[in-house]
PDB file of N, CA and C in Angstrom:
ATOM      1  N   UNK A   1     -29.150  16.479  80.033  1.00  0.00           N
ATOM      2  CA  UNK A   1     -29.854  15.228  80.186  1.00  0.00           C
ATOM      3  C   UNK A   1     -29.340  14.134  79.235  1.00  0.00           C
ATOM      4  N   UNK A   2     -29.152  14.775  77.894  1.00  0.00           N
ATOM      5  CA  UNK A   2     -28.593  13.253  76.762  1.00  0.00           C
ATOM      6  C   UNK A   2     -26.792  12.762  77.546  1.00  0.00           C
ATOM      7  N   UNK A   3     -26.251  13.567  78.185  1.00  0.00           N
ATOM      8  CA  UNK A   3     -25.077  12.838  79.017  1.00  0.00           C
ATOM      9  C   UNK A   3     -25.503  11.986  79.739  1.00  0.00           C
ATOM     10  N   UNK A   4     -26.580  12.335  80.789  1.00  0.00           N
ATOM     11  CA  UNK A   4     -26.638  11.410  81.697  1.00  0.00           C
ATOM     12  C   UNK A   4     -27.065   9.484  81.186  1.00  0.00           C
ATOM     13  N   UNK A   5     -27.997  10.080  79.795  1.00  0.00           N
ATOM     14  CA  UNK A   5     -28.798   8.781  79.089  1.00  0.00           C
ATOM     15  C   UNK A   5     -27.147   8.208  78.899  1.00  0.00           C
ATOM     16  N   UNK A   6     -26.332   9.126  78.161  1.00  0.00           N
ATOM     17  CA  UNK A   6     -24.823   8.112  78.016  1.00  0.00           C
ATOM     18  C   UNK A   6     -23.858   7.626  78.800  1.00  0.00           C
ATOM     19  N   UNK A   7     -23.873   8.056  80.157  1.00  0.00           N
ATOM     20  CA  UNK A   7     -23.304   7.704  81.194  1.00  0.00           C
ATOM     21  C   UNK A   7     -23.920   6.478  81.628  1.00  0.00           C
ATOM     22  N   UNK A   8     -25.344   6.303  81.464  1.00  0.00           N
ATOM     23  CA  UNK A   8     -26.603   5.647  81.924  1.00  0.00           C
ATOM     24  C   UNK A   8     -25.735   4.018  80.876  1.00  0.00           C
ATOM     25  N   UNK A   9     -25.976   4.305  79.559  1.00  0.00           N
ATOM     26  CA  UNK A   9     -25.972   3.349  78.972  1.00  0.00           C
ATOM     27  C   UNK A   9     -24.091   2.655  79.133  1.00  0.00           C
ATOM     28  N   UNK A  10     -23.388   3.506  79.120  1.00  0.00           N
ATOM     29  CA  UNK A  10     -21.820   3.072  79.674  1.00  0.00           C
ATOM     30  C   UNK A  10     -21.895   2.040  80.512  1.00  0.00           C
ATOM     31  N   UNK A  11     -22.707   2.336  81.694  1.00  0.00           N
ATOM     32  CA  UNK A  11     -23.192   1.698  82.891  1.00  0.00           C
ATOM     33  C   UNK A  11     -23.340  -0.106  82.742  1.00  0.00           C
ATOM     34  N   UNK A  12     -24.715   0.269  82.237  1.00  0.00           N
ATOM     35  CA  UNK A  12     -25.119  -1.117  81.246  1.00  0.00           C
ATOM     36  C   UNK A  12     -24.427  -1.635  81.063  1.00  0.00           C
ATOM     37  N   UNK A  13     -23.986  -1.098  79.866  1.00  0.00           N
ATOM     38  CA  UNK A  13     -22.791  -2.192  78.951  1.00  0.00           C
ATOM     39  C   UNK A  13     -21.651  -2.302  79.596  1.00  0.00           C
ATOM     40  N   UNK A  14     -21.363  -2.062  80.753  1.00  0.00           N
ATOM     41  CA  UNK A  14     -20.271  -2.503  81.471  1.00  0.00           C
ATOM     42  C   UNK A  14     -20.319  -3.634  82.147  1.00  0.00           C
ATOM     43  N   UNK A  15     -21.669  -3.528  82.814  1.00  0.00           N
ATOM     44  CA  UNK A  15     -22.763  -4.389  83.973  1.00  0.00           C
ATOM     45  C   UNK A  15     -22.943  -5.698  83.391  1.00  0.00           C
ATOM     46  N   UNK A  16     -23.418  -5.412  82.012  1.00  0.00           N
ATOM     47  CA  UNK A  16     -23.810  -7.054  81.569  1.00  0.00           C
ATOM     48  C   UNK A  16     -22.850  -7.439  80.637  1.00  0.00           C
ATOM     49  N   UNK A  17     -21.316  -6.305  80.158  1.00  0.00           N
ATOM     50  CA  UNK A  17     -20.224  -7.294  79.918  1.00  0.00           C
ATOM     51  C   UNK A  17     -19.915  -8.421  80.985  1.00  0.00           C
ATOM     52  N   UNK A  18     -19.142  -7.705  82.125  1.00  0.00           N
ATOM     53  CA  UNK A  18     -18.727  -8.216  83.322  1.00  0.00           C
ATOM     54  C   UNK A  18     -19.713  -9.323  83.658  1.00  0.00           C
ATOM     55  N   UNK A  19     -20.886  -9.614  83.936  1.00  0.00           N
ATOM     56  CA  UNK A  19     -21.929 -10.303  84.032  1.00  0.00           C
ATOM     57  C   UNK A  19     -22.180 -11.281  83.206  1.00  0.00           C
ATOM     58  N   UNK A  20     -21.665 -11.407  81.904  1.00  0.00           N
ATOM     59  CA  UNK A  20     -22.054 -12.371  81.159  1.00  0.00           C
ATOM     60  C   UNK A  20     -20.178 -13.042  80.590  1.00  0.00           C
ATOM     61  N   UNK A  21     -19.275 -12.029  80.707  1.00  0.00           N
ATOM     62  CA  UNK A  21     -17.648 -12.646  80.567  1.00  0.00           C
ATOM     63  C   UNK A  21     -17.727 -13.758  82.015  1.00  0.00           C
ATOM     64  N   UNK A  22     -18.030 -13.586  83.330  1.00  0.00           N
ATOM     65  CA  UNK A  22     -17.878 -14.024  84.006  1.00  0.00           C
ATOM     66  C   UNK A  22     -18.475 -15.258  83.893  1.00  0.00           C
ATOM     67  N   UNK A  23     -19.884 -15.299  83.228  1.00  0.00           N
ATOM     68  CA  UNK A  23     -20.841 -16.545  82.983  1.00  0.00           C
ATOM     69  C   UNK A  23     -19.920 -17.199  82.088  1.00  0.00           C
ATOM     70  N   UNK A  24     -19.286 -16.410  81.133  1.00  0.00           N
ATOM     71  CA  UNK A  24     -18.326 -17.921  79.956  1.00  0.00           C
ATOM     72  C   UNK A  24     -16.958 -18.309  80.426  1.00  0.00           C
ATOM     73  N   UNK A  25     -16.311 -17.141  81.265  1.00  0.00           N
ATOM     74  CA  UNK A  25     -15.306 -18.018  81.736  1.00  0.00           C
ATOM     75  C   UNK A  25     -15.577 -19.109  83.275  1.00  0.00           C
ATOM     76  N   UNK A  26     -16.101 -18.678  83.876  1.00  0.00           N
ATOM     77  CA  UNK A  26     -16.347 -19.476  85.536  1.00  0.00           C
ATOM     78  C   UNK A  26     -17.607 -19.766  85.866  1.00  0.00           C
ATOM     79  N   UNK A  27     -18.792 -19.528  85.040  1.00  0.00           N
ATOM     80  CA  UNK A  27     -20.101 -20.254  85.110  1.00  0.00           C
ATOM     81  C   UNK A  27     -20.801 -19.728  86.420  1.00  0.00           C
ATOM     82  N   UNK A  28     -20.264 -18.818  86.802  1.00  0.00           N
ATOM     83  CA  UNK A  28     -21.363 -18.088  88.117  1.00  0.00           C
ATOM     84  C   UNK A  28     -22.340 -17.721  88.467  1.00  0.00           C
ATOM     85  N   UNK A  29     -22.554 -16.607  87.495  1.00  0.00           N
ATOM     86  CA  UNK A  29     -24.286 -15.846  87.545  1.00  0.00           C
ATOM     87  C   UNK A  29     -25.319 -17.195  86.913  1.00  0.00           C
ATOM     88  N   UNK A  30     -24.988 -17.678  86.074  1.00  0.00           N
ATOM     89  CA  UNK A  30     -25.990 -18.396  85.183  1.00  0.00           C
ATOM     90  C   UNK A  30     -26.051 -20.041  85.186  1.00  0.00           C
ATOM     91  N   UNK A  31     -24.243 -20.524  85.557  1.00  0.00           N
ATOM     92  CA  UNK A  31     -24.040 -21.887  84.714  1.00  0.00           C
ATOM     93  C   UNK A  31     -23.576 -22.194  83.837  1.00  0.00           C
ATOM     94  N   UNK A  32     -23.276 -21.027  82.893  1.00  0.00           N
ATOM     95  CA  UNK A  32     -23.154 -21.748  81.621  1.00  0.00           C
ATOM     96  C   UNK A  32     -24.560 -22.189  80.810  1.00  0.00           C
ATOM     97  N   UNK A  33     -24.957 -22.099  81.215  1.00  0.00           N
ATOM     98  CA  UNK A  33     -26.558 -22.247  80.030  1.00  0.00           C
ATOM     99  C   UNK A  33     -27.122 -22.113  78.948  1.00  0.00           C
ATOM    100  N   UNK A  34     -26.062 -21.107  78.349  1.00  0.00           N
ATOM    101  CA  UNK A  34     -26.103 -21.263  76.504  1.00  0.00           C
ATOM    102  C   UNK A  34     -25.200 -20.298  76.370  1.00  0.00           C
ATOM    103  N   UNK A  35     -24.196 -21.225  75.840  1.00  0.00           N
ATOM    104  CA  UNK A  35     -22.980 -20.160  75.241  1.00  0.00           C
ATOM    105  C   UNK A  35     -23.107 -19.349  74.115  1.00  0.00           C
ATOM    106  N   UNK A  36     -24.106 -19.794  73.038  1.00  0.00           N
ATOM    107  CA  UNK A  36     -24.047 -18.989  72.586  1.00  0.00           C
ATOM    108  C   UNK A  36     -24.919 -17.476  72.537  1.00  0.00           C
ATOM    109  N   UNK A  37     -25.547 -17.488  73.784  1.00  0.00           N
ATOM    110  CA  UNK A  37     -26.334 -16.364  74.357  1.00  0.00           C
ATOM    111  C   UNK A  37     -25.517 -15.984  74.994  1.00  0.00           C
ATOM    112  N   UNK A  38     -24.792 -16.364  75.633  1.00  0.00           N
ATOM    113  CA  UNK A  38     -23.429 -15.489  76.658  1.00  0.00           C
ATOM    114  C   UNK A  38     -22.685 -14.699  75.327  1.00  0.00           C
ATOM    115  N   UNK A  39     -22.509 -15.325  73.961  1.00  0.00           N
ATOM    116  CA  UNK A  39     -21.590 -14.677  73.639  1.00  0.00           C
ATOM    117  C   UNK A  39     -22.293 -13.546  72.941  1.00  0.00           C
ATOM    118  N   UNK A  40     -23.453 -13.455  72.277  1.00  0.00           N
ATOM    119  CA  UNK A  40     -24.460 -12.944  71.720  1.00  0.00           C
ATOM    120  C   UNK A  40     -24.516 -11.318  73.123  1.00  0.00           C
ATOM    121  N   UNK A  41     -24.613 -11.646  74.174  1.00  0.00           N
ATOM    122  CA  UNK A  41     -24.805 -10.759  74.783  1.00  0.00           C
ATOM    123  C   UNK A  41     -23.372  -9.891  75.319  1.00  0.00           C
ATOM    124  N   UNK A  42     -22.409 -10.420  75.457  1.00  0.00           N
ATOM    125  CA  UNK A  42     -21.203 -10.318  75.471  1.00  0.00           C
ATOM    126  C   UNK A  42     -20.980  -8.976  73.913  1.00  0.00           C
ATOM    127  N   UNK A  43     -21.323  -9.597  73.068  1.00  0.00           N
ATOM    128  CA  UNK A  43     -21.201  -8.554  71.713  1.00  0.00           C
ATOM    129  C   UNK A  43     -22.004  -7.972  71.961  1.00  0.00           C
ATOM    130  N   UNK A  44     -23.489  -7.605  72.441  1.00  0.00           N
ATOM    131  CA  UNK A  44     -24.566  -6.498  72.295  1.00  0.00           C
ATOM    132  C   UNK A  44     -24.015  -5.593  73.370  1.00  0.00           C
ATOM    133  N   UNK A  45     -23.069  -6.058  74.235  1.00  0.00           N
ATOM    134  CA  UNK A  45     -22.693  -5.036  75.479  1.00  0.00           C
ATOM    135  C   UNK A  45     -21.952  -4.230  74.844  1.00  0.00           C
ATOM    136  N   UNK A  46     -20.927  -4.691  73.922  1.00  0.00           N
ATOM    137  CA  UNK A  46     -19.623  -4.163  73.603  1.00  0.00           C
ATOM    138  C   UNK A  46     -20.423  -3.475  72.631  1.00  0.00           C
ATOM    139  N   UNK A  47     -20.998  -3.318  71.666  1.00  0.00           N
ATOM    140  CA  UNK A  47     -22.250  -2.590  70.783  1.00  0.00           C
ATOM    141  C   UNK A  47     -22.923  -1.100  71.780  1.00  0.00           C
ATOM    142  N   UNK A  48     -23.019  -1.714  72.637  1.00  0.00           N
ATOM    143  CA  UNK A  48     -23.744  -1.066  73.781  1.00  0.00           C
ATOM    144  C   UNK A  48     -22.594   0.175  74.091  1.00  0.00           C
ATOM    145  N   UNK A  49     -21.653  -0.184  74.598  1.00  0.00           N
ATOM    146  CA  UNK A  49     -20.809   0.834  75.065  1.00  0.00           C
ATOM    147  C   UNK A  49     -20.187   1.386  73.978  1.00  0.00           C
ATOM    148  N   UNK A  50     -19.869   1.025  72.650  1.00  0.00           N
ATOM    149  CA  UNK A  50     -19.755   2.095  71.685  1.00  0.00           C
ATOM    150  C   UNK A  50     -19.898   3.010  71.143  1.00  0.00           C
ATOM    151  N   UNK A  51     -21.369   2.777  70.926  1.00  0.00           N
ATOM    152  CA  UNK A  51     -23.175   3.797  70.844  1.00  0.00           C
ATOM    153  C   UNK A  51     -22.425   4.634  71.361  1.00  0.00           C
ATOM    154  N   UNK A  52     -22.621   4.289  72.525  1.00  0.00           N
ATOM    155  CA  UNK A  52     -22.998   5.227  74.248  1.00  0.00           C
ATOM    156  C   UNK A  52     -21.620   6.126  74.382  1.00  0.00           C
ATOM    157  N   UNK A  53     -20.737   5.566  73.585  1.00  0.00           N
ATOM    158  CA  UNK A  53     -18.951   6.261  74.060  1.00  0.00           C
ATOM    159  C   UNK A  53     -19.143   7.165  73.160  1.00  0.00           C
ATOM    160  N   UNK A  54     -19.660   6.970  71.704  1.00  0.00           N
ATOM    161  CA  UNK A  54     -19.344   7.714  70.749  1.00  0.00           C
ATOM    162  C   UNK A  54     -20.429   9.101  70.967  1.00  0.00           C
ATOM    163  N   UNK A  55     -21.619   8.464  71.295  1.00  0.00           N
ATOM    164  CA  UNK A  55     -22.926   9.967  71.536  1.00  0.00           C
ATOM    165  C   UNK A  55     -22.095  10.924  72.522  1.00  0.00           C
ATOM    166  N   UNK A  56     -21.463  10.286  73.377  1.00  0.00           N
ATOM    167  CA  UNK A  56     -21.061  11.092  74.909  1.00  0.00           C
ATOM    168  C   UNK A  56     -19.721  11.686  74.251  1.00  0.00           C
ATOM    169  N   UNK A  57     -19.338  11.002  73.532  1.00  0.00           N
ATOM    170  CA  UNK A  57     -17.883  11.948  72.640  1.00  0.00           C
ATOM    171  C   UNK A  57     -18.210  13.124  71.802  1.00  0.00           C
ATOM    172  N   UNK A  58     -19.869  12.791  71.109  1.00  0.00           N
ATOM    173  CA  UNK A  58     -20.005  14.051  70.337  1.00  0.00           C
ATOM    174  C   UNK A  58     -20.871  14.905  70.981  1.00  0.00           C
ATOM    175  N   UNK A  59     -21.084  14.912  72.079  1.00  0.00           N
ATOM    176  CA  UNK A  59     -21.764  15.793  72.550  1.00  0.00           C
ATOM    177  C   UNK A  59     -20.578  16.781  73.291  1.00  0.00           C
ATOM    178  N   UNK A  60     -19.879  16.016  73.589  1.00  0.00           N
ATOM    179  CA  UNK A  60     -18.450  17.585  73.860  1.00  0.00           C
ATOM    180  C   UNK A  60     -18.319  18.829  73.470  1.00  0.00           C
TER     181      UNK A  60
END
């Protein structure tokens, strides 16, 4: 079950990289509406998939 939570969270932080890179370079999902929340979330993703890479690495 703790794989799947890390596969789970990989997910995520893939979802709302892609989702929020796309908002700062081409303004799609959002507009552009506060860059510095695009970038803020942009870093909590990449935070996000680290966690999540490193738990799923030590659980091997």
């Amino acid at each position: 079950m703790p794989r799947a939570f890390c596969l789970m969270g990989l997910a995520v932080a893939l979802l709302l990289f892609v989702l929020f890179v796309l908002d700062l370079a081409i303004g799609i999902p959002f507009g552009r509406a506060s860059l510095l929340a695009d970038i803020g979330f942009v870093v909590s993703s990449l935070g996000l998939g680290l966690i999540s890479f490193t738990t799923l690495k030590s659980l091997k």
